[in-house]
Protein backbone atom coordinates (compact mmCIF):
# COMPACT_ATOMS: atom_id res chain seq x y z
CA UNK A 1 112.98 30.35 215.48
CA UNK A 2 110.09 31.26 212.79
CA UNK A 3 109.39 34.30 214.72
CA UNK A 4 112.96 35.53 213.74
CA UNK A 5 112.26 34.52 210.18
CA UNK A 6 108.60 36.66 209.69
CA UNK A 7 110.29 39.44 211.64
CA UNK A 8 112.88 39.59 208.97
CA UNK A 9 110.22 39.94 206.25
CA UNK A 10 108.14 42.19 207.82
CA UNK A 11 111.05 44.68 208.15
CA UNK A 12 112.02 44.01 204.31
CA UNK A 13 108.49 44.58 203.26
CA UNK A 14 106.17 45.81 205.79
CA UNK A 15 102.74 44.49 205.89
CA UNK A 16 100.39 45.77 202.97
CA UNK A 17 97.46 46.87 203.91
CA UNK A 18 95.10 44.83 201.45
CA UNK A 19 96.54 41.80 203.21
CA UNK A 20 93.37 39.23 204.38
CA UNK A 21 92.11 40.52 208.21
CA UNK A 22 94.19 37.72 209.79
CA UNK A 23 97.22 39.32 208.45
CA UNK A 24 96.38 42.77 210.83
CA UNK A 25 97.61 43.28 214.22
CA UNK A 26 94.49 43.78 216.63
CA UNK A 27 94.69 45.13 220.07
CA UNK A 28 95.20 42.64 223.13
CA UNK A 29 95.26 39.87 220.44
CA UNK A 30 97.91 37.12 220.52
CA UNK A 31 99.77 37.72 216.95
CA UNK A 32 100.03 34.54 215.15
CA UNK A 33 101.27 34.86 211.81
CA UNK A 34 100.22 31.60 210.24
CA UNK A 35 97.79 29.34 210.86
CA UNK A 36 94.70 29.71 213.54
CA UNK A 37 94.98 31.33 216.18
CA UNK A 38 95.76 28.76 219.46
CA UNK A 39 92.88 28.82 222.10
CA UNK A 40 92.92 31.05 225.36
CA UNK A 41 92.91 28.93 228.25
CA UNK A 42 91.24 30.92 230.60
CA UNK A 43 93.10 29.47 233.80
CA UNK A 44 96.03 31.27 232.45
CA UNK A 45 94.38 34.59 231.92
CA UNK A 46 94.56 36.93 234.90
CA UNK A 47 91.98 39.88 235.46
CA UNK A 48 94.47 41.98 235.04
CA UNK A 49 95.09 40.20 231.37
CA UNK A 50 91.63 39.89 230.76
CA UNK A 51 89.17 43.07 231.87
CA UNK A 52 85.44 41.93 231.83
CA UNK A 53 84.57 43.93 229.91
CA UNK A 54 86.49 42.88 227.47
CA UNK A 55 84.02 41.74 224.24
CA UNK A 56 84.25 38.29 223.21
CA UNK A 57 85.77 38.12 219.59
CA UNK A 58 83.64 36.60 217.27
CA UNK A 59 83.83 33.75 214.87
CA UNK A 60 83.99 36.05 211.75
CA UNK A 61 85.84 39.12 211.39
CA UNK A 62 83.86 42.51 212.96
CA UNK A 63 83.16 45.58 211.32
CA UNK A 64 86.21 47.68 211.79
CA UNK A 65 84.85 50.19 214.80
CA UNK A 66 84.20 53.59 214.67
CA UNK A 67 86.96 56.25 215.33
CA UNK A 68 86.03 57.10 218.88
CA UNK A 69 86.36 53.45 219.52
CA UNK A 70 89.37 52.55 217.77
CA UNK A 71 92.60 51.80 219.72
CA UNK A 72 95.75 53.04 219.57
CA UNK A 73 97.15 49.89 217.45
CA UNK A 74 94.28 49.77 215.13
CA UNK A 75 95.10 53.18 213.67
CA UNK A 76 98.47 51.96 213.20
CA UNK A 77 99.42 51.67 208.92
CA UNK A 78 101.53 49.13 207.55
CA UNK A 79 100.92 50.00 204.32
CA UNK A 80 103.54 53.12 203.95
CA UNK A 81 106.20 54.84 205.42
CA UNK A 82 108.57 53.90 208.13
CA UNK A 83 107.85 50.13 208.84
CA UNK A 84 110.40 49.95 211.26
CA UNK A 85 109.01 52.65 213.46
CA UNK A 86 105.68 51.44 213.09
CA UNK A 87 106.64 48.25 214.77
CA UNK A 88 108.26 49.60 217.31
CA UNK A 89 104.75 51.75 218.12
CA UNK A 90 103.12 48.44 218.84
CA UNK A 91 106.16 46.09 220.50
CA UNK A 92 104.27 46.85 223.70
CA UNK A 93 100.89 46.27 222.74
CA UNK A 94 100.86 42.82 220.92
CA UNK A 95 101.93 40.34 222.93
CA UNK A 96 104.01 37.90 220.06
CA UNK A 97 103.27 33.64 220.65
CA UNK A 98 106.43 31.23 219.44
CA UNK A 99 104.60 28.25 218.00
CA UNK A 100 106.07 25.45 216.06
CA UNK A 101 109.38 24.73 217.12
CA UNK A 102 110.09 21.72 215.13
CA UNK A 103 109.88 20.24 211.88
CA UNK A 104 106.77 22.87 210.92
CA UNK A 105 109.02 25.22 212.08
CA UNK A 106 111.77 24.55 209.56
CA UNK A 107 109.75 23.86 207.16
CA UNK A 108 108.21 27.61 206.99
CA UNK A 109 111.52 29.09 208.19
CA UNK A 110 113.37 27.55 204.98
CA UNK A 111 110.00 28.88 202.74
CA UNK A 112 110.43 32.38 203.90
CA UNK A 113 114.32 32.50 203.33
CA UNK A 114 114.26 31.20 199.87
CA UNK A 115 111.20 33.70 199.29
CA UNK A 116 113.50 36.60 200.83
CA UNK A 117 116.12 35.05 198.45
CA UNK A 118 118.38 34.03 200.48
CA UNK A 119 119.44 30.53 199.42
CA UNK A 120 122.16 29.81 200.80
CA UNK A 121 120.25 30.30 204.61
CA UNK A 122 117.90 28.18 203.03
CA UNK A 123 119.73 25.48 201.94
CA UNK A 124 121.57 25.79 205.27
CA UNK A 125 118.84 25.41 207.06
CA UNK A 126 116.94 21.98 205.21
CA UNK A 127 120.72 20.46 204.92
CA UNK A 128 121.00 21.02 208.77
CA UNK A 129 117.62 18.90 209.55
CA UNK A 130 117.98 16.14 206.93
CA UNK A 131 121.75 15.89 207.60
CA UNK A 132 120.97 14.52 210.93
CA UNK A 133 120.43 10.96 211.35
CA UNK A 134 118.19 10.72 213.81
CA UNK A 135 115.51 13.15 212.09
CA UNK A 136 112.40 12.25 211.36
CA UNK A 137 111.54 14.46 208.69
CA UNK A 138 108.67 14.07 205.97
CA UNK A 139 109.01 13.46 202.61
CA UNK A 140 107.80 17.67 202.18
CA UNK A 141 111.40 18.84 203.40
CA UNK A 142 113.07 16.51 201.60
CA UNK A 143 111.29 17.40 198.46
CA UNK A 144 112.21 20.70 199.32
CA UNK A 145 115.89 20.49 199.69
CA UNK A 146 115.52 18.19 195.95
CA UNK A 147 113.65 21.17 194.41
CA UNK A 148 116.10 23.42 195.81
CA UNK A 149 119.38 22.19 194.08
CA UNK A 150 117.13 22.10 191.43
CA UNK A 151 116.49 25.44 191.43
CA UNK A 152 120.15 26.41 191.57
CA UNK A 153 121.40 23.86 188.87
CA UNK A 154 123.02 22.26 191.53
CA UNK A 155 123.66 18.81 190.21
CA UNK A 156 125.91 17.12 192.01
CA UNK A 157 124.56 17.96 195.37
CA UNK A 158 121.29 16.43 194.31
CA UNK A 159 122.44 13.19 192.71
CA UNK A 160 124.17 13.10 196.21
CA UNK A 161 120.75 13.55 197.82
CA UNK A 162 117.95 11.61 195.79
CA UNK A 163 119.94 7.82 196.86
CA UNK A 164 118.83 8.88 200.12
CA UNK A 165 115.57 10.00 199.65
CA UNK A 166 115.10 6.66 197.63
CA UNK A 167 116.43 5.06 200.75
CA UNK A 168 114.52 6.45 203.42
CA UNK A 169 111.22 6.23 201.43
CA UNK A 170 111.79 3.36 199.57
CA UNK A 171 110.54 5.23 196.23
CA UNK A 172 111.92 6.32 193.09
CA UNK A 173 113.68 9.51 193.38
CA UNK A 174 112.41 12.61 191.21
CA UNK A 175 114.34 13.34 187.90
CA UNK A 176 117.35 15.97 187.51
CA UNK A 177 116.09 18.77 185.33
CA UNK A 178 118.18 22.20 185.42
CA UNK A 179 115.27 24.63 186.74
CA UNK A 180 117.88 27.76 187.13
CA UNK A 181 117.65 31.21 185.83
CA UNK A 182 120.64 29.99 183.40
CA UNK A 183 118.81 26.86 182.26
CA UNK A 184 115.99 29.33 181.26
CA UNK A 185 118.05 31.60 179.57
CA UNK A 186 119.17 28.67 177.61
CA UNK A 187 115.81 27.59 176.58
CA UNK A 188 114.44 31.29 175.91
CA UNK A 189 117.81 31.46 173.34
CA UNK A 190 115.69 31.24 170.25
CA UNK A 191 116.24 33.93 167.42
CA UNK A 192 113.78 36.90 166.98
CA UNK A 193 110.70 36.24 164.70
CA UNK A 194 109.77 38.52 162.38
CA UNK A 195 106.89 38.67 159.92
CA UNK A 196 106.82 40.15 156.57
CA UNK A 197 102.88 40.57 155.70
CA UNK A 198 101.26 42.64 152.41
CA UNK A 199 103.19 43.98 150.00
CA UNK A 200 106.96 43.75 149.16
CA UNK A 201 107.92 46.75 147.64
CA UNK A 202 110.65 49.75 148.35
CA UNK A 203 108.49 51.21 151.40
CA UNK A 204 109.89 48.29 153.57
CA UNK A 205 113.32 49.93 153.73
CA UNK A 206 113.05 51.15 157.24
CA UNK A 207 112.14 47.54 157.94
CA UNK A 208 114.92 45.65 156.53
CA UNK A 209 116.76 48.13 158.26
CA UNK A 210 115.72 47.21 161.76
CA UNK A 211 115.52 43.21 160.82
CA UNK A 212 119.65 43.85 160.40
CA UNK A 213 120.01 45.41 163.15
CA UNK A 214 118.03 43.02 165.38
CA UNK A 215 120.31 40.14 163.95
CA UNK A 216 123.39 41.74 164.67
CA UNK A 217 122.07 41.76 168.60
CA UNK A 218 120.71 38.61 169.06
CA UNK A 219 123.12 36.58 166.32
CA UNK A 220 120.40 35.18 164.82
CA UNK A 221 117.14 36.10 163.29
CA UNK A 222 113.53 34.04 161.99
CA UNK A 223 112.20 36.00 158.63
CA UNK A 224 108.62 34.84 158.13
CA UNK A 225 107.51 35.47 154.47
CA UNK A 226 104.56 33.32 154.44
CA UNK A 227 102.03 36.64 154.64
CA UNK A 228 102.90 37.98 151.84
CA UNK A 229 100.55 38.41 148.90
CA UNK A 230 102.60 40.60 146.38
CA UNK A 231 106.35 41.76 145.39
CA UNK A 232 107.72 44.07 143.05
CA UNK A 233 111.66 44.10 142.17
CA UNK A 234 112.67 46.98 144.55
CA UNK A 235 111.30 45.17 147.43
CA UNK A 236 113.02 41.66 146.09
CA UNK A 237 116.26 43.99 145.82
CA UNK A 238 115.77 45.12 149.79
CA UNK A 239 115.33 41.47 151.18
CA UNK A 240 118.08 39.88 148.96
CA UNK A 241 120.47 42.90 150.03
CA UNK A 242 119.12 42.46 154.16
CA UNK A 243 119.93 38.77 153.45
CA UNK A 244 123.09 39.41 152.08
CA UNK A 245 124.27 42.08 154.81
CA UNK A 246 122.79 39.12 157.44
CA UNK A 247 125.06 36.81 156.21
CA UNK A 248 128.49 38.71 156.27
CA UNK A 249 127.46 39.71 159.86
CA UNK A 250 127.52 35.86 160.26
CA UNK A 251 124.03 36.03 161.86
CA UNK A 252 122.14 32.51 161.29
CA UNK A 253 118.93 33.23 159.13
CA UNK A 254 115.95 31.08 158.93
CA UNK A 255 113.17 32.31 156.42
CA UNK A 256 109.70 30.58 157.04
CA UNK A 257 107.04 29.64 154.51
CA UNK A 258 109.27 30.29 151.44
CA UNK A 259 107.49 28.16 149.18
CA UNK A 260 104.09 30.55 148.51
CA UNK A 261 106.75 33.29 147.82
CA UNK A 262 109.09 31.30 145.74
CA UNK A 263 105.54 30.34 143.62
CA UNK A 264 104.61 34.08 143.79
CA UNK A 265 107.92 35.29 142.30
CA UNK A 266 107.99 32.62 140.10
CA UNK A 267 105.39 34.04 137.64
CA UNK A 268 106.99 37.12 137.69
CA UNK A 269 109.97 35.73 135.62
CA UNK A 270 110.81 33.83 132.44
CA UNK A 271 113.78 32.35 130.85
CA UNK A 272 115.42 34.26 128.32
CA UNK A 273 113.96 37.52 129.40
CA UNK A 274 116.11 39.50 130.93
CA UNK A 275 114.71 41.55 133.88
CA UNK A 276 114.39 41.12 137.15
CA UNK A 277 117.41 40.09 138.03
CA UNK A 278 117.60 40.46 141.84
CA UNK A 279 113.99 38.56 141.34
CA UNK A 280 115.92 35.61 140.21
CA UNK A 281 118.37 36.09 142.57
CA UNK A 282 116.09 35.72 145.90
CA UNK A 283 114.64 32.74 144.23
CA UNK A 284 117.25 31.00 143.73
CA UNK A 285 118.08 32.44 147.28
CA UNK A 286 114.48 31.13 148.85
CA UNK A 287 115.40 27.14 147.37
CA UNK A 288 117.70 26.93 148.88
CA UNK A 289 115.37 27.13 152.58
CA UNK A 290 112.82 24.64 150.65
CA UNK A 291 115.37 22.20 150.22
CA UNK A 292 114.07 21.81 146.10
CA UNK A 293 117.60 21.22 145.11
CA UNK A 294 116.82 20.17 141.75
CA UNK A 295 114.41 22.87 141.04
CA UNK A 296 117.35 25.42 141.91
CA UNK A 297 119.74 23.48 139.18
CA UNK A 298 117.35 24.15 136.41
CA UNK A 299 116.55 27.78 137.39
CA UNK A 300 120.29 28.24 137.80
CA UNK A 301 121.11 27.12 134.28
CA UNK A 302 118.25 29.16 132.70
CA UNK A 303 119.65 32.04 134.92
CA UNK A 304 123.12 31.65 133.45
CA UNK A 305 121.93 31.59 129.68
CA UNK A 306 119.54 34.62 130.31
CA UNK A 307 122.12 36.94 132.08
CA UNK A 308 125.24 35.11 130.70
CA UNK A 309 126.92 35.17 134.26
CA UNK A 310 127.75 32.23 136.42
CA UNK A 311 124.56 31.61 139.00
CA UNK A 312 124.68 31.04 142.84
CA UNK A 313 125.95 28.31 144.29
CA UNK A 314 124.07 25.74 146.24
CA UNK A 315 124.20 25.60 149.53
CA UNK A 316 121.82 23.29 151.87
CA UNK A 317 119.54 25.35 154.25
CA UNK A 318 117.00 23.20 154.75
CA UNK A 319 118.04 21.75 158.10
CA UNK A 320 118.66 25.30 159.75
CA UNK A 321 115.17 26.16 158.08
CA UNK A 322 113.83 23.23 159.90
CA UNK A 323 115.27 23.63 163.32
CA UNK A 324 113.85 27.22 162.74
CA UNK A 325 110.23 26.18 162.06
CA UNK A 326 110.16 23.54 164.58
CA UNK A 327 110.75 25.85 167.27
CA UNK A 328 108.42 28.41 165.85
CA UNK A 329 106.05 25.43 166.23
CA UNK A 330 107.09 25.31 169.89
CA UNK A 331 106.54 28.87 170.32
CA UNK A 332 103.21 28.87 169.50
CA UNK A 333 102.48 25.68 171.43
CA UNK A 334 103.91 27.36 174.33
CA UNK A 335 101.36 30.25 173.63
CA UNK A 336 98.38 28.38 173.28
CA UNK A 337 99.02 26.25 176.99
CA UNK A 338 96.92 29.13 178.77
CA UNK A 339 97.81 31.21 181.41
CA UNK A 340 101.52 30.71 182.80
CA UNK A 341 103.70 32.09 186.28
CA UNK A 342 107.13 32.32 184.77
CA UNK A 343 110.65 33.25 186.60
CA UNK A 344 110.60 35.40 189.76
CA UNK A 345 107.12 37.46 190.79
CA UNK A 346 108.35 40.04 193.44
CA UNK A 347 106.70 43.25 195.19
CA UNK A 348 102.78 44.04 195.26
CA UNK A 349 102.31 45.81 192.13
CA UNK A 350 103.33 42.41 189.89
CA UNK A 351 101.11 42.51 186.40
CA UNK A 352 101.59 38.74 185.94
CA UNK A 353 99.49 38.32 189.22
CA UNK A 354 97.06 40.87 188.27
CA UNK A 355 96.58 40.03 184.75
CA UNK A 356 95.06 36.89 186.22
CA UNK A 357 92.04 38.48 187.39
CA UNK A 358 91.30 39.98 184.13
CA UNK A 359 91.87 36.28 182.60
CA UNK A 360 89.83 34.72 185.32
CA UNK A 361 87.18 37.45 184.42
CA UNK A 362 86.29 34.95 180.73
CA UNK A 363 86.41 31.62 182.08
CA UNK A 364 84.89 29.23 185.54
CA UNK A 365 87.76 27.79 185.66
CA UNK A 366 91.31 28.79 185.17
CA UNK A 367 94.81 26.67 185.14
CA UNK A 368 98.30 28.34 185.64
CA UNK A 369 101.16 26.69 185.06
CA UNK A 370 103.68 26.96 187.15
CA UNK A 371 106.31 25.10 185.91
CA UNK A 372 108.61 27.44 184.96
CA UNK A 373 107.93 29.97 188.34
CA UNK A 374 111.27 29.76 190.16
CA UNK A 375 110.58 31.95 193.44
CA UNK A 376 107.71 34.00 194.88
CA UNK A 377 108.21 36.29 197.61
CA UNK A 378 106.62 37.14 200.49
CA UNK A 379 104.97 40.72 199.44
CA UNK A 380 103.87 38.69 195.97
CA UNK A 381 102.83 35.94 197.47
CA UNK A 382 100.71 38.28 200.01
CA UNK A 383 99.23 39.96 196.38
CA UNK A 384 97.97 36.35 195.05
CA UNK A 385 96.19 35.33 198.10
CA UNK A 386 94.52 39.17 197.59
CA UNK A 387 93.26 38.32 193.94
CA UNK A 388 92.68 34.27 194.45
CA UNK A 389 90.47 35.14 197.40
CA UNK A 390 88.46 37.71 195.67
CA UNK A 391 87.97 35.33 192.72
CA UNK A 392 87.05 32.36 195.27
CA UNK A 393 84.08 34.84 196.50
CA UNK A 394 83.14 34.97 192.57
CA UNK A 395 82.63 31.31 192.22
CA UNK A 396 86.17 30.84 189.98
CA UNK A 397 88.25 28.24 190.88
CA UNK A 398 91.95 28.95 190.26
CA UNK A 399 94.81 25.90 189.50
CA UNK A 400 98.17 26.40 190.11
CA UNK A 401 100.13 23.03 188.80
CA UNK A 402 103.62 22.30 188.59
CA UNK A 403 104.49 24.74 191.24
CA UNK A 404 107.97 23.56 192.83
CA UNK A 405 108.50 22.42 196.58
CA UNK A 406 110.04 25.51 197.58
CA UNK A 407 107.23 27.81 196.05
CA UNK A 408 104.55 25.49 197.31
CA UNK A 409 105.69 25.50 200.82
CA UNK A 410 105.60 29.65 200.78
CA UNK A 411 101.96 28.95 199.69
CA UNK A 412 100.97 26.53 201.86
CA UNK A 413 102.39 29.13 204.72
CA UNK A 414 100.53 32.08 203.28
CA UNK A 415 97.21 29.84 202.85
CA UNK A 416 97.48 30.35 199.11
CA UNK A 417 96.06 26.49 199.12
CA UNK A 418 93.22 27.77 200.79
CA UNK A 419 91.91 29.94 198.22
CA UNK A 420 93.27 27.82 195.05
CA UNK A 421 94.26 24.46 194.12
CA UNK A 422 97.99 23.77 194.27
CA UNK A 423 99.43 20.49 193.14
CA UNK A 424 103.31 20.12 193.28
CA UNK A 425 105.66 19.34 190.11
CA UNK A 426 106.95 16.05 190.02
């Protein structure tokens, strides 16, 4: 029963006490977590029940009353210490209604397990309700259970699901995508950026320092050059040494924007004088990246007749230097989309969430995406109706899009969708 289910997350996290008013626990008040409150019918009330005295609770929410009128559950906190005990102080004043025993039921049940993280009761519970044949469940649960394997890159139990769905609703099913943890670490494996700005000279030792060691971590490293406006030889000497060290590491380099410092260095050197050497050296080194294979030949041979040694060989970058700019491309897309909920936002002090007030604070209007967002729980989700309400009193309207079944039903339970506009991923 759902009761079970909200007991369970009450113990695990207590009840904050910035949560909305309907979220408290009033005296001689039927507790009902979700939703409104049902109506008293007053044939079942007995005097006893009902003293008439008793004040009439009003539409909106009172002031809270004084101290010498308060009752011994209203100075109860939730916010701290021993929830356990705490609930236990006020078992025998709150008299607890079970509402919703069927499909609505299951539908917040399975919302607050997967919130609590426990998939696998989750699952259990949505696989138990649409495995039956005789249900007559909506297309939200079913959307759910999709989202679900989804979730947990479970493929093959979701191509085993979607010919029903398509089946009982007589629709096209939604698409497989991997929305895991492990499908986002896959996406988020791009190698470190770093940017080389001003002046290349001997003082960015320490630096080429730390750009070898961050290669050797992460196996692969982005060197962007394009900020630089001047180089001396001791500074050429540092990068072609860090690119040297890079590569018998075997860590994949990509330098960015190599063609304003291949043009830069290029006036700094002339055939049959010969200085500079490690200057020609990292520019025969940088045409490689630009692809300008003919330009390298013809540096190459006045290399060899100016320093009488044999010159680098060619080797062709250019597609590793592309892969690498097109996903710095994607980077900055991906920066520029606005305001994003990514992976898992947990407890009441989450920065993501609050961050959005200060973002809220420049703009009307303000879209999150929520596409990458895997699970909210029931503390965090508690903390965003908290900072979406107090921006709805402030005339901002909030959008959260792409938000997945799962998420979306934890919402809809907490009356997020009250306070924001949610719209569901396809």
């Amino acid at each position: 029963m759902r009761i079970q289910a909200w007991a369970g997350a009450i113990l695990a996290y207590g009840i904050p006490s910035s949560y909305p008013e309907r979220f408290q626990v009033d005296s001689g008040v039927a507790l009902s977590f979700f939703g409104k409150k049902p109506p008293v019918d007053p044939a079942r009330v007995s005097p006893q029940a009902a003293p008439a005295s008793a004040p009439v609770r009003p539409s909106t929410p009172p002031s809270p009353p004084p101290p010498s009128q308060r009752t011994e559950l209203s100075t109860l906190d939730f916010s701290g210490g021993d929830v356990n005990r705490a609930l236990a102080q006020c078992a025998g004043l709150v008299e607890v209604q079970e509402v919703g025993a069927g499909i609505g039921a299951v539908f917040e049940e399975a919302a607050v397990l997967y919130a609590n993280g426990n998939v696998l009761e989750a699952e259990r519970v949505l696989d138990g309700v649409l495995g039956d044949s005789a249900n007559t469940a909506g297309e939200g649960l079913w959307m759910m259970l999709l989202d679900l394997y989804r979730l947990t890159g479970q493929r093959e139990r979701f191509e085993s699901r979607v010919l029903d769905y398509a089946t009982r609703f007589e629709r096209s099913p939604p698409p497989w995508e991997d929305l895991s943890a492990q499908s986002e670490r896959r996406k988020a494996d791009v190698a470190p950026l770093v940017n080389l700005s001003g002046n290349l000279s001997g003082q960015a030792e320490p630096q080429f320092q730390q750009i070898c060691v961050i290669g050797r971590k992460s196996g692969g490293i982005r060197i962007d050059v394009g900020r630089l406006r001047s180089a001396d030889e001791t500074g050429c000497t540092l990068l072609r040494k860090a690119l040297t060290q890079l590569a018998a590491d075997r860590v994949k380099v990509a330098i960015l924007n190599p063609a304003q410092l291949v043009n830069m260095l290029d006036g700094l050197i002339a055939p049959g004088r010969a200085e500079g050497r490690d200057i020609w050296l990292l520019v025969l080194e940088l045409l490689q990246y630009t692809g300008e294979h003919e330009r390298f030949e013809n540096l190459a041979v006045d290399y060899a007749v100016t320093f009488e040694e044999s010159p680098p060989s060619w080797e062709f970058k250019a597609q590793q230097q592309a892969a690498a700019a097109q996903a710095a491309l994607e980077g900055a897309a991906r920066a520029d989309e606005g305001f994003r909920f990514e992976g898992e936002l947990t407890g009441a002090s989450n920065e993501t969430i609050r961050k959005l007030a200060a973002v809220a604070s420049q703009c009307q209007v303000v879209t999150v995406d929520c596409g990458r967002l895997r699970r909210i729980d029931f503390v965090g989700a508690g903390t965003l109706f908290n900072v979406l309400a107090t921006l709805q009193t402030q005339g901002k309207l909030v959008i959260l899009q792409n938000v997945n079944a799962m998420v979306g039903a934890l919402l809809r339970v907490m009356s997020v969708d009250q306070v924001a506009q949610v719209t569901l991923r396809p």
